[in-house]
C-alpha atoms as a PDB file:
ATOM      1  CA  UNK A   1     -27.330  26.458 -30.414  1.00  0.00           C
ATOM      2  CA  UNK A   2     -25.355  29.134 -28.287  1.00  0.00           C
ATOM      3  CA  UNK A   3     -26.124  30.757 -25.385  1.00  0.00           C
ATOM      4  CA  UNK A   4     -25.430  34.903 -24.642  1.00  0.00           C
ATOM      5  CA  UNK A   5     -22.387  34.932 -22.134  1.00  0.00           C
ATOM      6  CA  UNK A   6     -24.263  38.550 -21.177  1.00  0.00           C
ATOM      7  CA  UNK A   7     -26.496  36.254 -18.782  1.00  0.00           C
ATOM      8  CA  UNK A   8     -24.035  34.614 -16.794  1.00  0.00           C
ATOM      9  CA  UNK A   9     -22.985  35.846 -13.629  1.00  0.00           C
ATOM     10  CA  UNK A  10     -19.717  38.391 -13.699  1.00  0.00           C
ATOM     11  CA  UNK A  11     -17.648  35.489 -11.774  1.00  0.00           C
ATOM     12  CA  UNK A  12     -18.518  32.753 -14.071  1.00  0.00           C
ATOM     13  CA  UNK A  13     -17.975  34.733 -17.330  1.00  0.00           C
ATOM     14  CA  UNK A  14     -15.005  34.460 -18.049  1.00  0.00           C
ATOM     15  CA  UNK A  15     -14.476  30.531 -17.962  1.00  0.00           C
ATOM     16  CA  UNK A  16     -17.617  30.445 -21.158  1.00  0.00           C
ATOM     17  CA  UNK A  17     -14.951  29.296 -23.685  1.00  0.00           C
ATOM     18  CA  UNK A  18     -14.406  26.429 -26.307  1.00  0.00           C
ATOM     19  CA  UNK A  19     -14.206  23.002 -25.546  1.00  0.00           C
ATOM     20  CA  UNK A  20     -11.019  20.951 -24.814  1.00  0.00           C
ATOM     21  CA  UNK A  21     -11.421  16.789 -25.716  1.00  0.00           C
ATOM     22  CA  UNK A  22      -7.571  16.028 -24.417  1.00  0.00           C
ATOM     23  CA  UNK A  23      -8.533  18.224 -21.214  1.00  0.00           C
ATOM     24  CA  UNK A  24     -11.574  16.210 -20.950  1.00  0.00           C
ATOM     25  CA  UNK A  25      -9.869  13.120 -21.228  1.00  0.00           C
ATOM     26  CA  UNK A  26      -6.935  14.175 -18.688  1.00  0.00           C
ATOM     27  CA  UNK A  27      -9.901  14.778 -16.243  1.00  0.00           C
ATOM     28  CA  UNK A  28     -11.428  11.344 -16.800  1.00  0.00           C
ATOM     29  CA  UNK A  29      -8.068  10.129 -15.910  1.00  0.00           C
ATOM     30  CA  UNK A  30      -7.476  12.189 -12.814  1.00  0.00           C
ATOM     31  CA  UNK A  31     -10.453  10.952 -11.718  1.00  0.00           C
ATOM     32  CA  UNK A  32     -10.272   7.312 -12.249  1.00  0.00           C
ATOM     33  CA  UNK A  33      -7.311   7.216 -10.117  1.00  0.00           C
ATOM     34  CA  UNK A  34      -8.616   9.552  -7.805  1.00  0.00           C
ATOM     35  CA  UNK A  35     -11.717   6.745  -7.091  1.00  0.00           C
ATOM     36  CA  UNK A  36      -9.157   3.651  -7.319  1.00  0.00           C
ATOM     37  CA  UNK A  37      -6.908   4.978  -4.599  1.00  0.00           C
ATOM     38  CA  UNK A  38      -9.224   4.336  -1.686  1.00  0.00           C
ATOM     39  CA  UNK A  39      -8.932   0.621  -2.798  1.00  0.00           C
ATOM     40  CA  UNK A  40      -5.285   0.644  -1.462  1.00  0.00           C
ATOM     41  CA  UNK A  41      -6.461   0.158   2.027  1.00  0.00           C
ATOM     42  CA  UNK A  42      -7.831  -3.226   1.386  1.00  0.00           C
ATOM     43  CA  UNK A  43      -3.649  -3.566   1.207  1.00  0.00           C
ATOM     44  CA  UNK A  44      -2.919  -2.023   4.018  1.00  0.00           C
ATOM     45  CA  UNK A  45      -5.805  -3.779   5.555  1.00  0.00           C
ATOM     46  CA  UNK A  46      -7.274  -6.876   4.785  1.00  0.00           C
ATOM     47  CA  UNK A  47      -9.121  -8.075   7.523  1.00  0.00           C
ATOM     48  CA  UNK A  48     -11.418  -4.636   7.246  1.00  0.00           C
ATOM     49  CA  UNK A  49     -11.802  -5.356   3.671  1.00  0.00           C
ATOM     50  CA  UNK A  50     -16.032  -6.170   4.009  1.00  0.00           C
ATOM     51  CA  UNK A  51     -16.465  -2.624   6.585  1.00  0.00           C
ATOM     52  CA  UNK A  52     -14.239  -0.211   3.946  1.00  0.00           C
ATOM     53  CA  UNK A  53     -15.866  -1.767   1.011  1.00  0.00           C
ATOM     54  CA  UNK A  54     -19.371  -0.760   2.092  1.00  0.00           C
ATOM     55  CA  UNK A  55     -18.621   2.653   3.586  1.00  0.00           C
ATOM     56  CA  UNK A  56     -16.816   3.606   0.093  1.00  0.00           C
ATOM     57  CA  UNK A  57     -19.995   2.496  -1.738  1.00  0.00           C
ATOM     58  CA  UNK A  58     -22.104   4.038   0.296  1.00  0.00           C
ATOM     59  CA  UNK A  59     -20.237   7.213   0.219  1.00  0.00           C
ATOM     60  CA  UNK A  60     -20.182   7.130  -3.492  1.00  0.00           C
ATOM     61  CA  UNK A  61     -23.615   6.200  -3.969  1.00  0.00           C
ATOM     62  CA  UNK A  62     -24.430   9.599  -1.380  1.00  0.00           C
ATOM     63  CA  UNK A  63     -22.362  11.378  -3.222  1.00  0.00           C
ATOM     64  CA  UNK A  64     -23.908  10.440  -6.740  1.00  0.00           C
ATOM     65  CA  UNK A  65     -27.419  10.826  -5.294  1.00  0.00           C
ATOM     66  CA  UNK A  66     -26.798  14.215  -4.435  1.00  0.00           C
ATOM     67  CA  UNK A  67     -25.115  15.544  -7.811  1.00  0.00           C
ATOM     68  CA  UNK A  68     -27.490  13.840  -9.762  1.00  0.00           C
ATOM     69  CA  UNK A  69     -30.598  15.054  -7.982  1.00  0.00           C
ATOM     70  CA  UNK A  70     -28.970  18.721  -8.381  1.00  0.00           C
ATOM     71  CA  UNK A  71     -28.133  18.497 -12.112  1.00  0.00           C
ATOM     72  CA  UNK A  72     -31.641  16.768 -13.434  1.00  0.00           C
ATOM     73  CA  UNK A  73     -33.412  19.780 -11.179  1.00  0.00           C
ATOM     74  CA  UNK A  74     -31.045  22.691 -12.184  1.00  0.00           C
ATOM     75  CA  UNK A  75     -30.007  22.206 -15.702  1.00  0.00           C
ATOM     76  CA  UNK A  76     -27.382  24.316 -15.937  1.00  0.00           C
ATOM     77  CA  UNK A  77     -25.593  24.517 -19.200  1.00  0.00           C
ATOM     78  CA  UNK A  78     -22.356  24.037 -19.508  1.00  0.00           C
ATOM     79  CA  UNK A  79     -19.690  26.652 -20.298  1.00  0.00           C
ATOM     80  CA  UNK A  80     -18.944  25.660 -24.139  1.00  0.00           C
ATOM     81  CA  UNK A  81     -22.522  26.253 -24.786  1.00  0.00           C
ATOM     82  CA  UNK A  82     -21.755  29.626 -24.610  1.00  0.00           C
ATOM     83  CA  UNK A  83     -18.948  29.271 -27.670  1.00  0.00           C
ATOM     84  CA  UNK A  84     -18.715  28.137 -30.782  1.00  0.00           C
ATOM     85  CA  UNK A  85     -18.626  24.432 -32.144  1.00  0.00           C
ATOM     86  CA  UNK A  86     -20.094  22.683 -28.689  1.00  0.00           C
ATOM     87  CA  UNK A  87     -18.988  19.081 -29.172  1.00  0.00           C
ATOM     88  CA  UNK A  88     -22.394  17.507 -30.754  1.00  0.00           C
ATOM     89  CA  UNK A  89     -22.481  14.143 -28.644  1.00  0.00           C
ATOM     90  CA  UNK A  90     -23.335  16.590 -25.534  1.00  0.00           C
ATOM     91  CA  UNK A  91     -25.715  18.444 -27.326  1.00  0.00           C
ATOM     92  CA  UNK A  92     -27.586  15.644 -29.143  1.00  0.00           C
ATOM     93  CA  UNK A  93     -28.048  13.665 -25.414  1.00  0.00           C
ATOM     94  CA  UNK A  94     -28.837  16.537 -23.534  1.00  0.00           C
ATOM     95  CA  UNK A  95     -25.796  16.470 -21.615  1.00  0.00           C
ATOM     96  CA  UNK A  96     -25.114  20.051 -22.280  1.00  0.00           C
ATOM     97  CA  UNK A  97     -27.756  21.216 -19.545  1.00  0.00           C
ATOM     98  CA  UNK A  98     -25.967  19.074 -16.542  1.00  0.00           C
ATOM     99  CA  UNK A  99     -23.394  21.453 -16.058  1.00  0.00           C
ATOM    100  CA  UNK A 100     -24.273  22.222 -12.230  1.00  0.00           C
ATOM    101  CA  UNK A 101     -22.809  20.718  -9.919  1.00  0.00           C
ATOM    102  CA  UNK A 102     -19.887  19.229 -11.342  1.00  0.00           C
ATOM    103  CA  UNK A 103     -20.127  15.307 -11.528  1.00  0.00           C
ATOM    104  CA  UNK A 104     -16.120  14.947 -11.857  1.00  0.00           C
ATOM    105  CA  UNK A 105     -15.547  17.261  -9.094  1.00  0.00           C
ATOM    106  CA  UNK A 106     -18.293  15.510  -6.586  1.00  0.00           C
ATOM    107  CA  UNK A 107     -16.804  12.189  -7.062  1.00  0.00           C
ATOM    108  CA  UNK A 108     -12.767  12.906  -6.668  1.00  0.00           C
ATOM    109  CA  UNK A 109     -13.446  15.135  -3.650  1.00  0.00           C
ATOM    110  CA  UNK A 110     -15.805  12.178  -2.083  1.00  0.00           C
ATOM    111  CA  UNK A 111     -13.118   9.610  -2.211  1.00  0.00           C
ATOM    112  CA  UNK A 112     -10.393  12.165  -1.294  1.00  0.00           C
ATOM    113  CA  UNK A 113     -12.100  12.931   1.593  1.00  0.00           C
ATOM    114  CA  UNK A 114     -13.213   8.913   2.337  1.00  0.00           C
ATOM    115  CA  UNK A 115      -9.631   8.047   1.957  1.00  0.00           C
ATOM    116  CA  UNK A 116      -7.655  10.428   4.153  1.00  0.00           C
ATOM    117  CA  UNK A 117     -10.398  10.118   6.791  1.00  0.00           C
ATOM    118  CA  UNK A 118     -10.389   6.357   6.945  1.00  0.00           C
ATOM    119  CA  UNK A 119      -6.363   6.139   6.387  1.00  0.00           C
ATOM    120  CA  UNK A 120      -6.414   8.271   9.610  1.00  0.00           C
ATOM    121  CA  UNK A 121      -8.636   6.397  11.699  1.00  0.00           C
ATOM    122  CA  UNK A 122      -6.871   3.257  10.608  1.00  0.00           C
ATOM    123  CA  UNK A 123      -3.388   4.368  11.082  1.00  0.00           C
ATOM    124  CA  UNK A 124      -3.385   7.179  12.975  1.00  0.00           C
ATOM    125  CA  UNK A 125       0.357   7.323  14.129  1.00  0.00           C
ATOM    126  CA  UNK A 126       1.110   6.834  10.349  1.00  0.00           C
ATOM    127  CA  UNK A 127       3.868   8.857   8.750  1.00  0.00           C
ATOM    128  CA  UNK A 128       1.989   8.403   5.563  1.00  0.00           C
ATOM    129  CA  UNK A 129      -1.197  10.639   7.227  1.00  0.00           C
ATOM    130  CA  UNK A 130      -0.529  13.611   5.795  1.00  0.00           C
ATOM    131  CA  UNK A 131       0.903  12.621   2.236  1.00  0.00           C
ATOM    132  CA  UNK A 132      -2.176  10.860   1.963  1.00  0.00           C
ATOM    133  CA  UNK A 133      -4.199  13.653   2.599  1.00  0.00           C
ATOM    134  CA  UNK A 134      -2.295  15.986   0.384  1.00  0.00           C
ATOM    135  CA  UNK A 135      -2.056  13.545  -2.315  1.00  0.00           C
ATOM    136  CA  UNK A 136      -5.899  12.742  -2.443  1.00  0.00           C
ATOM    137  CA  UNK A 137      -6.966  16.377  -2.614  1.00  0.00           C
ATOM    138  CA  UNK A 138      -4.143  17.423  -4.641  1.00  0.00           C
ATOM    139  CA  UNK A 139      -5.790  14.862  -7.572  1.00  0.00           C
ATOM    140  CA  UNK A 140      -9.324  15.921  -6.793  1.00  0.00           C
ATOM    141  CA  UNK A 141      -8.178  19.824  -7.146  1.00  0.00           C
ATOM    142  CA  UNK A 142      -6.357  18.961 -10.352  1.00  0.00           C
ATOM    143  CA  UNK A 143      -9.655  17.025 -11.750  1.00  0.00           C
ATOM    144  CA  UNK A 144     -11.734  19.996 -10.451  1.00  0.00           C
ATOM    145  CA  UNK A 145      -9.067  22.299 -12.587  1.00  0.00           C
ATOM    146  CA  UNK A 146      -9.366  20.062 -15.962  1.00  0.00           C
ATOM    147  CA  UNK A 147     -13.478  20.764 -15.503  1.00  0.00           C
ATOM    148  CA  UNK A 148     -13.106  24.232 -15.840  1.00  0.00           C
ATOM    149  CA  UNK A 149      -9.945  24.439 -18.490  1.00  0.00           C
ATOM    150  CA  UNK A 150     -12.215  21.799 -20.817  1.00  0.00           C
ATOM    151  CA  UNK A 151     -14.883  23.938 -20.691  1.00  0.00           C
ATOM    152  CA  UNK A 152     -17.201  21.467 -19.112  1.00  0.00           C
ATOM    153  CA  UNK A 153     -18.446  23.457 -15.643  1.00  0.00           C
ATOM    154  CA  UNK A 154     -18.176  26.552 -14.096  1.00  0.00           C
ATOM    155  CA  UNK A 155     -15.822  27.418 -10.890  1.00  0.00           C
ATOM    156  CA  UNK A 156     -19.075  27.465  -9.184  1.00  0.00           C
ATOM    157  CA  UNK A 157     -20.096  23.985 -10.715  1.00  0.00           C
ATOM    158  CA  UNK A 158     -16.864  22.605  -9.196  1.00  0.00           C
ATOM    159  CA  UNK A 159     -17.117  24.107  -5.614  1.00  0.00           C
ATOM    160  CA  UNK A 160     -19.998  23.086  -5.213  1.00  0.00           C
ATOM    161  CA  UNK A 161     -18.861  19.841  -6.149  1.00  0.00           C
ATOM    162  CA  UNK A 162     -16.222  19.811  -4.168  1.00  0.00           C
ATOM    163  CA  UNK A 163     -18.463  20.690  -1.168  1.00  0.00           C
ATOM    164  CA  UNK A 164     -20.728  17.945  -1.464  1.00  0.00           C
ATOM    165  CA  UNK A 165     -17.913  15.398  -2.116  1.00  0.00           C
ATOM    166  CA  UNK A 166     -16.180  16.474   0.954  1.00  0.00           C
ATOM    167  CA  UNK A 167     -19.031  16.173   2.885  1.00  0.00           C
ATOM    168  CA  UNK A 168     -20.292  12.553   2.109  1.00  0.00           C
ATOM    169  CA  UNK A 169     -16.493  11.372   1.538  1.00  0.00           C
ATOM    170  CA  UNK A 170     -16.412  12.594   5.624  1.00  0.00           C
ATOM    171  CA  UNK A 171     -20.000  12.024   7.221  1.00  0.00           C
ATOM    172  CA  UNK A 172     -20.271   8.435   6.242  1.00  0.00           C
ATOM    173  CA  UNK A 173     -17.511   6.745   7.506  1.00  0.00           C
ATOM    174  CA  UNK A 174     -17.548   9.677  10.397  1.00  0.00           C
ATOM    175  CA  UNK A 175     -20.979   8.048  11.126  1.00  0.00           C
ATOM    176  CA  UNK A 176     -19.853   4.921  10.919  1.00  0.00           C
ATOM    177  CA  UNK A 177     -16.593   5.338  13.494  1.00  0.00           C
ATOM    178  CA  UNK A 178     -19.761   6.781  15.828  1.00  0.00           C
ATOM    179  CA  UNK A 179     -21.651   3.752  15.135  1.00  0.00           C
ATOM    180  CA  UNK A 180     -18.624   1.213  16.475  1.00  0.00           C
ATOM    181  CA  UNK A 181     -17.814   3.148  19.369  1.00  0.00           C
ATOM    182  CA  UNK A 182     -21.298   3.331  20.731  1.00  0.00           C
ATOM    183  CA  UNK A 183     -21.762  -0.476  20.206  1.00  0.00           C
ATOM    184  CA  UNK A 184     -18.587  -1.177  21.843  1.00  0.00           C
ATOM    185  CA  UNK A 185     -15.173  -3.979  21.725  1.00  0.00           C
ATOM    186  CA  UNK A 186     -17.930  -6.449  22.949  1.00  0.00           C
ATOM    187  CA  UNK A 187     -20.930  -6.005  21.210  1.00  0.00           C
ATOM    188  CA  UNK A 188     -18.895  -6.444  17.468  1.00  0.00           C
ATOM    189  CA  UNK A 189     -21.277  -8.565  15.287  1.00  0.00           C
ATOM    190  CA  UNK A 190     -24.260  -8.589  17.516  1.00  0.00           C
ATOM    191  CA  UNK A 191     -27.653  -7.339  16.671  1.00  0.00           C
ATOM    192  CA  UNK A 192     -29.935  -5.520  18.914  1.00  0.00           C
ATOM    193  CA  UNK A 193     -33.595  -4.641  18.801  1.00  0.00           C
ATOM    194  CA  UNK A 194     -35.615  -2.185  20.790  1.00  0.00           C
ATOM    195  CA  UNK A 195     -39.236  -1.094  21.390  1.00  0.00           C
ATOM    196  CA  UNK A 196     -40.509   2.764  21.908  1.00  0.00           C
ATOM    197  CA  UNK A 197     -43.904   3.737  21.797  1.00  0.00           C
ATOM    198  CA  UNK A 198     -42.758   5.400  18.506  1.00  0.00           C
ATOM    199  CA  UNK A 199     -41.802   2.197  16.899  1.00  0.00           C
ATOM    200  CA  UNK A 200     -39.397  -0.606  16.562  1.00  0.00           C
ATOM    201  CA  UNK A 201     -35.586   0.117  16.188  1.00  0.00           C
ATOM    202  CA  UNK A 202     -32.593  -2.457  14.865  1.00  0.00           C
ATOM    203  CA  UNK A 203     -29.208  -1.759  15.642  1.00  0.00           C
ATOM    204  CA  UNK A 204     -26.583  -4.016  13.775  1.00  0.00           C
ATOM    205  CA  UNK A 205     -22.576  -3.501  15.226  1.00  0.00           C
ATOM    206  CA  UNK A 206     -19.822  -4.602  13.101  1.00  0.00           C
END
């Protein structure tokens, strides 16, 4: 099975190319560390160790949601499809038409984004801001490179990726910074309900 490169858009053309297993398996690394390094601020802080563990799940489990909702509806195939000898475990699960948006991408970007916003807001007069920042996108943009140069996704597979990891890896623990300010110092830990003729509301600081 190969696809005609003739139908791809005149951007994405030229990245339709063989696969690459060792690039593939430098981007599974790339990635793993990119996900474990928003773990290092259960070091730098342990009392906050219950709040940063659930806003990095949720983030990631946003983040999933949204890539995997976009690949099982657009089913995309991926760029070695369009070359010869696509690697056969792909193509016998079906994994070959997931190409959009990048999976890889999605995820490094998401905890890039979740770590240098919560290293911020945790340490803000940190000298380590900005190297944190740099660091954690550097890794995502070099995970996001390894897609492409294995032949797995498309530049625009990756920025949209990269997009929708940014955004979750920001909104959620964004959200949740809102959420402790408008409950206030005092009100850490309570829970507060309240009635509207629209319904019933529950508030839970913490």
């Amino acid at each position: 099975m190969q696809y005609d490169p003739g139908s791809l858009p005149a951007f994405d053309r030229p990245f339709a190319h063989a696969y690459s297993f060792g690039l593939d398996a430098a981007g599974d690394v790339l990635l793993g560390i990119s996900m474990a390094a928003p773990l290092s601020l259960l070091a730098f802080a342990p009392e906050e160790w219950l709040p940063v563990s659930v806003m990095y799940a949720e983030t990631l489990l946003l983040a999933n949601g949204i890539k995997e909702t976009l690949k099982n509806a657009v089913r995309r195939p991926r760029p070695f499809m369009y070359a010869d000898n696509p690697p056969r475990r792909d193509v016998e699960s079906g994994d070959f038409l997931r190409s959009f948006p990048s999976g890889h991408t999605t995820m490094a970007f998401a905890s890039a984004a979740f770590f240098s916003y919560t290293f911020a807001e945790y340490f803000p007069e940190s000298p380590w801001r900005w190297p944190v920042v740099a660091g954690s996108f550097a890794f995502a943009a070099a995970t996001a490179g390894l897609r492409i140069a294995s032949a797995n996704h498309f530049p625009t597979d990756v920025l949209a990726g990269a997009l929708i990891g940014s955004a979750a890896g920001f909104l959620v623990p964004f959200s949740h910074t809102v959420m402790r300010k408008n409950c206030g110092e005092n009100k850490t830990g309570s829970v507060s309900v309240s009635f509207s003729p629209c319904g019933t509301s529950v508030r839970l600081c913490w």
